[in-house]
Protein backbone atom coordinates (compact mmCIF):
# COMPACT_ATOMS: atom_id res chain seq x y z
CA UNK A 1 -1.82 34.30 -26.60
CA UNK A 2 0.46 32.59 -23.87
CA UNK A 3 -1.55 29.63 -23.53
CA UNK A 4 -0.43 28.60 -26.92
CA UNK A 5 2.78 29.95 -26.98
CA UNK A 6 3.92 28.27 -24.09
CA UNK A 7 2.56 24.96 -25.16
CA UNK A 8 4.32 25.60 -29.06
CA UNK A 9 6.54 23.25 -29.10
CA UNK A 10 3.98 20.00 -28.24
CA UNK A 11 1.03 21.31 -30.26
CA UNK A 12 3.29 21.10 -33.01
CA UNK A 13 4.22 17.27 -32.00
CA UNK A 14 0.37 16.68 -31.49
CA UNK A 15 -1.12 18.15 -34.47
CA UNK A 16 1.17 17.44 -37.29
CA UNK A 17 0.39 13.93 -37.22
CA UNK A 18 -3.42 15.45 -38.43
CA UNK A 19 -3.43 15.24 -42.07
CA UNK A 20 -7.36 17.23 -41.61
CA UNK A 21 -6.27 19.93 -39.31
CA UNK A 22 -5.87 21.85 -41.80
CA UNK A 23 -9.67 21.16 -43.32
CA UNK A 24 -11.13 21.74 -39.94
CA UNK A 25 -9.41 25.46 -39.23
CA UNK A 26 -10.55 26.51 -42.59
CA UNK A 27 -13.97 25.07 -41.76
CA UNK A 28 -14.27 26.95 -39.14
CA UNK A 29 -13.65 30.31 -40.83
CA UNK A 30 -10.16 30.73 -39.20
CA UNK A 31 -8.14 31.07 -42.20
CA UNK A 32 -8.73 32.33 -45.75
CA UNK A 33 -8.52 30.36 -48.77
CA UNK A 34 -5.43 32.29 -49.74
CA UNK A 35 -3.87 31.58 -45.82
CA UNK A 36 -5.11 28.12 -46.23
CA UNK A 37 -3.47 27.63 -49.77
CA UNK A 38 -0.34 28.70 -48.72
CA UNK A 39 -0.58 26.52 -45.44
CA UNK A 40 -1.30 23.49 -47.60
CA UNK A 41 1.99 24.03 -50.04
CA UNK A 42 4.58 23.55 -47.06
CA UNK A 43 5.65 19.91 -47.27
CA UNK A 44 7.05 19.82 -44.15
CA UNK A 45 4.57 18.83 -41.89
CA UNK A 46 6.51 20.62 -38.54
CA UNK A 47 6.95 23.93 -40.36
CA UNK A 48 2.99 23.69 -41.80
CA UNK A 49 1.56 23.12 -38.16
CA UNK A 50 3.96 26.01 -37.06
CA UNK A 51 3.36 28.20 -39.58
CA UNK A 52 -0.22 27.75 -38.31
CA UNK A 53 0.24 28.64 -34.86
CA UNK A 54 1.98 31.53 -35.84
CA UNK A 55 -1.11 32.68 -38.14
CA UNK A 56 -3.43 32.33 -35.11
CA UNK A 57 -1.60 34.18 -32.91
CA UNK A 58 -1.18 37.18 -35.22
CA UNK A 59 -5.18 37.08 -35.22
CA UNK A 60 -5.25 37.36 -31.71
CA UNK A 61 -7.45 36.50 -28.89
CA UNK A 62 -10.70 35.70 -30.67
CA UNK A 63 -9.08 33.49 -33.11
CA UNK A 64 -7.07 32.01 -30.70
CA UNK A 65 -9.85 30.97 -28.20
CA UNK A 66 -12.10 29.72 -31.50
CA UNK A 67 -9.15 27.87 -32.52
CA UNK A 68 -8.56 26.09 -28.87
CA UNK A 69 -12.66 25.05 -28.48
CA UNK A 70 -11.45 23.30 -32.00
CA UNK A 71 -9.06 21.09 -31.31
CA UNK A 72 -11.81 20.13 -28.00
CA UNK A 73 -13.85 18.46 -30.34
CA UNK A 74 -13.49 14.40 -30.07
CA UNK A 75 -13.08 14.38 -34.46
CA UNK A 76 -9.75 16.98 -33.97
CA UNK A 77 -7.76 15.21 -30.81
CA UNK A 78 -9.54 11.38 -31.08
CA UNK A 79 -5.88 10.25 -32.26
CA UNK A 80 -3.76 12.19 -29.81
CA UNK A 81 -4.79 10.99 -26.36
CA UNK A 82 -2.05 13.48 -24.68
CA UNK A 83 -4.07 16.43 -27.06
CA UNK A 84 -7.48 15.38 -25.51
CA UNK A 85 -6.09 15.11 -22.07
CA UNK A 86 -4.33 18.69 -21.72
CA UNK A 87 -6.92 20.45 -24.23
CA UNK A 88 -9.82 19.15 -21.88
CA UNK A 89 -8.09 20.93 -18.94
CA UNK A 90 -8.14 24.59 -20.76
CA UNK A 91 -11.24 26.70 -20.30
CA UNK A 92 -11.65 28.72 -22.68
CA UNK A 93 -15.21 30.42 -21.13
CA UNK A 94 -12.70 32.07 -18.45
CA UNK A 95 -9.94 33.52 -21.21
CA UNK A 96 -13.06 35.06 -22.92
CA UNK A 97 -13.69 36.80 -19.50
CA UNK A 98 -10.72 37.87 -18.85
CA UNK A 99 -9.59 41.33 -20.17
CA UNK A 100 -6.90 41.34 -22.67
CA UNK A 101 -4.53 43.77 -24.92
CA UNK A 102 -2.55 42.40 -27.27
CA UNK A 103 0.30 44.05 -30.24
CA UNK A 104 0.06 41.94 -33.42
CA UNK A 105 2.45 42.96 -36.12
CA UNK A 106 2.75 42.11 -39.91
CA UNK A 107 5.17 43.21 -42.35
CA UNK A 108 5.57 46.77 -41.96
CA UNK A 109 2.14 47.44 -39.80
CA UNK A 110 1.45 47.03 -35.92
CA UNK A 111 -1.98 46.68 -35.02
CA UNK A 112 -2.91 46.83 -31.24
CA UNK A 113 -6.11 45.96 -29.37
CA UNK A 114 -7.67 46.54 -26.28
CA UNK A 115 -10.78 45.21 -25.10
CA UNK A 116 -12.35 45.35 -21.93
CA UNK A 117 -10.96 46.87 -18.80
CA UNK A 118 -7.70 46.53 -20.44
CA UNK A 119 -4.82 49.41 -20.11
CA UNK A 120 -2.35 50.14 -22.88
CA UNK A 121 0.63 51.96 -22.76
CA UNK A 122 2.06 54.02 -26.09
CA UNK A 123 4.83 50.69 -27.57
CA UNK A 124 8.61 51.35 -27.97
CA UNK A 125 9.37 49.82 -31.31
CA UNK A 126 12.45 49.28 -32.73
CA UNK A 127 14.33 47.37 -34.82
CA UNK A 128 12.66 48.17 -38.07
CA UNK A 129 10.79 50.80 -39.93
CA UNK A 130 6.69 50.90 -39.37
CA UNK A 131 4.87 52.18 -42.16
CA UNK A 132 1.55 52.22 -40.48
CA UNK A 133 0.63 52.04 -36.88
CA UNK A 134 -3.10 51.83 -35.13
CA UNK A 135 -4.62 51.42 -32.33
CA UNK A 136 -8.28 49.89 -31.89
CA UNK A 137 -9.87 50.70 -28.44
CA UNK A 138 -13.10 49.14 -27.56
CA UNK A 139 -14.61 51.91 -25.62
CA UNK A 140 -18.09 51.69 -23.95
CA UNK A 141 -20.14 53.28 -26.47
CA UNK A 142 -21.96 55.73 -23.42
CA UNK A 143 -18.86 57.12 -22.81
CA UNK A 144 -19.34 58.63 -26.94
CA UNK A 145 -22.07 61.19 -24.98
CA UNK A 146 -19.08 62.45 -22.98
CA UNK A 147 -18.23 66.43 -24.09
CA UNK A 148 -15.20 67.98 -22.31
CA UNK A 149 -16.78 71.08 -20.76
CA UNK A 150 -15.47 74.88 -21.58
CA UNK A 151 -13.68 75.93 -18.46
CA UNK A 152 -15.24 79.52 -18.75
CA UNK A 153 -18.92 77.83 -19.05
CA UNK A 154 -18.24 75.77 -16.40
CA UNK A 155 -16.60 78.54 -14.29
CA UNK A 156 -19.60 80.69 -14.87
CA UNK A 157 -22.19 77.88 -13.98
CA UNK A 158 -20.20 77.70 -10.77
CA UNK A 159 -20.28 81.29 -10.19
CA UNK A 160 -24.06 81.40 -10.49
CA UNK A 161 -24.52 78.64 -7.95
CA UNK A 162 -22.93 80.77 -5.46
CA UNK A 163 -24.69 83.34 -3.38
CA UNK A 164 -24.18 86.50 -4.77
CA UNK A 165 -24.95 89.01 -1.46
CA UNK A 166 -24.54 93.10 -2.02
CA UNK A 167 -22.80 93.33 1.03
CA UNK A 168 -21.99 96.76 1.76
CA UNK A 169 -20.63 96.19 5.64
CA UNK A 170 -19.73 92.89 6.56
CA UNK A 171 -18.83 93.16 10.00
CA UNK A 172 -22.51 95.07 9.99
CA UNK A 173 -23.91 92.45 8.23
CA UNK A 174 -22.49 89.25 10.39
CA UNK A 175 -23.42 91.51 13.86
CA UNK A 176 -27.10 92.15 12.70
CA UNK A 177 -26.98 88.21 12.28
CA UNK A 178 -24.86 86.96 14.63
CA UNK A 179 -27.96 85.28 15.86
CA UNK A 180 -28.95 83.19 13.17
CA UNK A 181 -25.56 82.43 12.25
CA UNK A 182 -24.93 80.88 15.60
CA UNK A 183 -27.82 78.66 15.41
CA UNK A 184 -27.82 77.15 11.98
CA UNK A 185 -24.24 77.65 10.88
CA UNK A 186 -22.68 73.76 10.40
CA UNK A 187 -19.21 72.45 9.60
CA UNK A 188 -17.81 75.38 11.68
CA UNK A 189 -14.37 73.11 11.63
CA UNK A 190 -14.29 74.11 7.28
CA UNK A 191 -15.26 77.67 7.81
CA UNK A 192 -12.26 78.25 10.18
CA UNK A 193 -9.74 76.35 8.00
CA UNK A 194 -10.17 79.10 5.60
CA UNK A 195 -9.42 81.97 8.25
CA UNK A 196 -6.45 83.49 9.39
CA UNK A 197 -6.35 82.39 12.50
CA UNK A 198 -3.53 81.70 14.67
CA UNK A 199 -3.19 78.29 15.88
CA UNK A 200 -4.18 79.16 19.70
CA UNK A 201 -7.21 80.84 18.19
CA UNK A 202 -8.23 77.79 15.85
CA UNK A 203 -7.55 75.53 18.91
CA UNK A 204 -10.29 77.32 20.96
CA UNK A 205 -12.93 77.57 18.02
CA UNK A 206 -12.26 73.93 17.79
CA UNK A 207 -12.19 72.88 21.68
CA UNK A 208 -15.92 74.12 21.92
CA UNK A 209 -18.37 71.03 21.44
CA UNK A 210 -20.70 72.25 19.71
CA UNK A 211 -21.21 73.86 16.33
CA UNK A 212 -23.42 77.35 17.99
CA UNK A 213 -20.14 77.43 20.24
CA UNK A 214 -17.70 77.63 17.89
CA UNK A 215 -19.41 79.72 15.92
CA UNK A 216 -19.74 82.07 18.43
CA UNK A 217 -16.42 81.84 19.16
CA UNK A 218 -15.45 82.61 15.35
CA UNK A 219 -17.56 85.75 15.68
CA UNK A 220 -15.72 87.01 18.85
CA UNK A 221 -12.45 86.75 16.97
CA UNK A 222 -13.94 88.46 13.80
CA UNK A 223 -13.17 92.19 14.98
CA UNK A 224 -11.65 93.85 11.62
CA UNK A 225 -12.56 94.29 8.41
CA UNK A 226 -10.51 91.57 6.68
CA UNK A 227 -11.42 89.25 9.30
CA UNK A 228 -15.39 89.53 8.49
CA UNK A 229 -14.51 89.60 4.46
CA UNK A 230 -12.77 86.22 5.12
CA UNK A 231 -15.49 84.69 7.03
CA UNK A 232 -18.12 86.28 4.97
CA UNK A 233 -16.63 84.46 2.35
CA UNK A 234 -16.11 81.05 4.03
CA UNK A 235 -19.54 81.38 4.82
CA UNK A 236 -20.65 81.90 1.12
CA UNK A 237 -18.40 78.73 0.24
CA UNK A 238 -19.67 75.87 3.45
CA UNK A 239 -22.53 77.47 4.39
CA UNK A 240 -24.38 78.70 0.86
CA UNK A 241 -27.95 77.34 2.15
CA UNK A 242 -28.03 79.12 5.50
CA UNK A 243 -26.40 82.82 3.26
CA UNK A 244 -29.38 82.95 1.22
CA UNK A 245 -32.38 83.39 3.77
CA UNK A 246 -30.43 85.87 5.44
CA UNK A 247 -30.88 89.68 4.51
CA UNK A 248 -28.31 91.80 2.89
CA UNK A 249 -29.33 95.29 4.30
């Protein structure tokens, strides 16, 4: 956590003059005995308080932040005014809402967490041999309901949203309803993107201002067979609604 690694080297000034620090972070649940035991058997007071630090970092955010609203309380920094004064200034509430990831790593194990909107990349680690390696993502639980779809279900749900006409003649089919086509045919501008048209020919379907003009227009310039299968088809893809109430034969 960077807001106590950056400040290290003075929390370390500040605290090791506190014979009870030690009392009050295992009061608070932030060590074990066994952590605290071992804590307590460093004579050097420097090293102790570091050794400390260190431990609460390798616990990571939630210790960290439990571990700063601890030294806030007037019984932890009363005998270190310059404590009280910068400790005062953190605020904790806003590191708690801010997402985090961290990498914590002991012995031969790296543990990484993630909470939040937090993004993690796969580590490089070198240097040393890793015995075991996880990685804990706190995941919004609705997202457990999620199921990848089968691509062939999904393609065939897709197919059976689609008009299906028997269309025997097209160009007989789109002249016996050239009519209706021209009135209630929108987004004439997608149909003819998926036409062969040549560019002067797209230009004039899309210089008319309206959409029963261009469609018109499109019907004009649909005077072969491949040309209606292409804007039957268009039609069956931007215009599904206006396909189905019209009759096949």
């Amino acid at each position: 956590m960077d807001i106590i690694t950056n400040k290290k080297v003075k929390l370390i000034k500040w605290l090791r003059m506190d014979e009870y620090i030690l009392q009050h972070v295992q009061s608070r649940m932030l060590i074990t005995m066994e952590e605290y035991t071992k804590l307590k058997n460093i004579s050097d007071p420097g090293t102790q308080i570091m050794e400390l630090l260190d431990l609460m970092l390798v616990k990571g955010q939630g210790v960290c932040i439990d571990f700063l609203d601890l030294l806030k309380e007037d019984d932890v920094n009363e005998g270190t005014p310059e404590l009280k004064e910068w400790i005062t200034s953190v605020n904790t509430s806003e590191i708690k809402a801010a997402p985090q990831s961290s990498v914590q790593s002991s012995g031969s194990s790296v543990i990484i967490n993630a909470r939040d909107a937090s993004d993690i990349c796969t580590p490089i680690i070198s240097g040393s041999q890793i015995s075991s390696f996880s990685m804990n993502v706190n995941i919004d639980r609705t997202l457990n309901n999620l199921r990848t779809p089968d691509p062939l279900t999904s393609f065939k749900v897709s197919m059976e949203k689609r008009p299906s006409h028997s269309i025997k003649d097209n160009q007989e089919f789109l002249k016996r309803n050239q009519g209706k086509l021209i009135d209630k045919v929108k987004n004439v501008d997608r149909i003819t993107d998926d036409l062969n048209l040549g560019d002067e020919m797209a230009a004039n379907v899309r210089a008319e201002r309206t959409d029963q003009a261009k469609m018109r227009k499109l019907l004009e310039y649909t005077n072969s067979t491949s040309a209606a299968n292409l804007l039957v088809d268009a039609l069956n893809k931007h215009a599904a609604d206006v396909m189905e109430d019209l009759p096949t034969a």
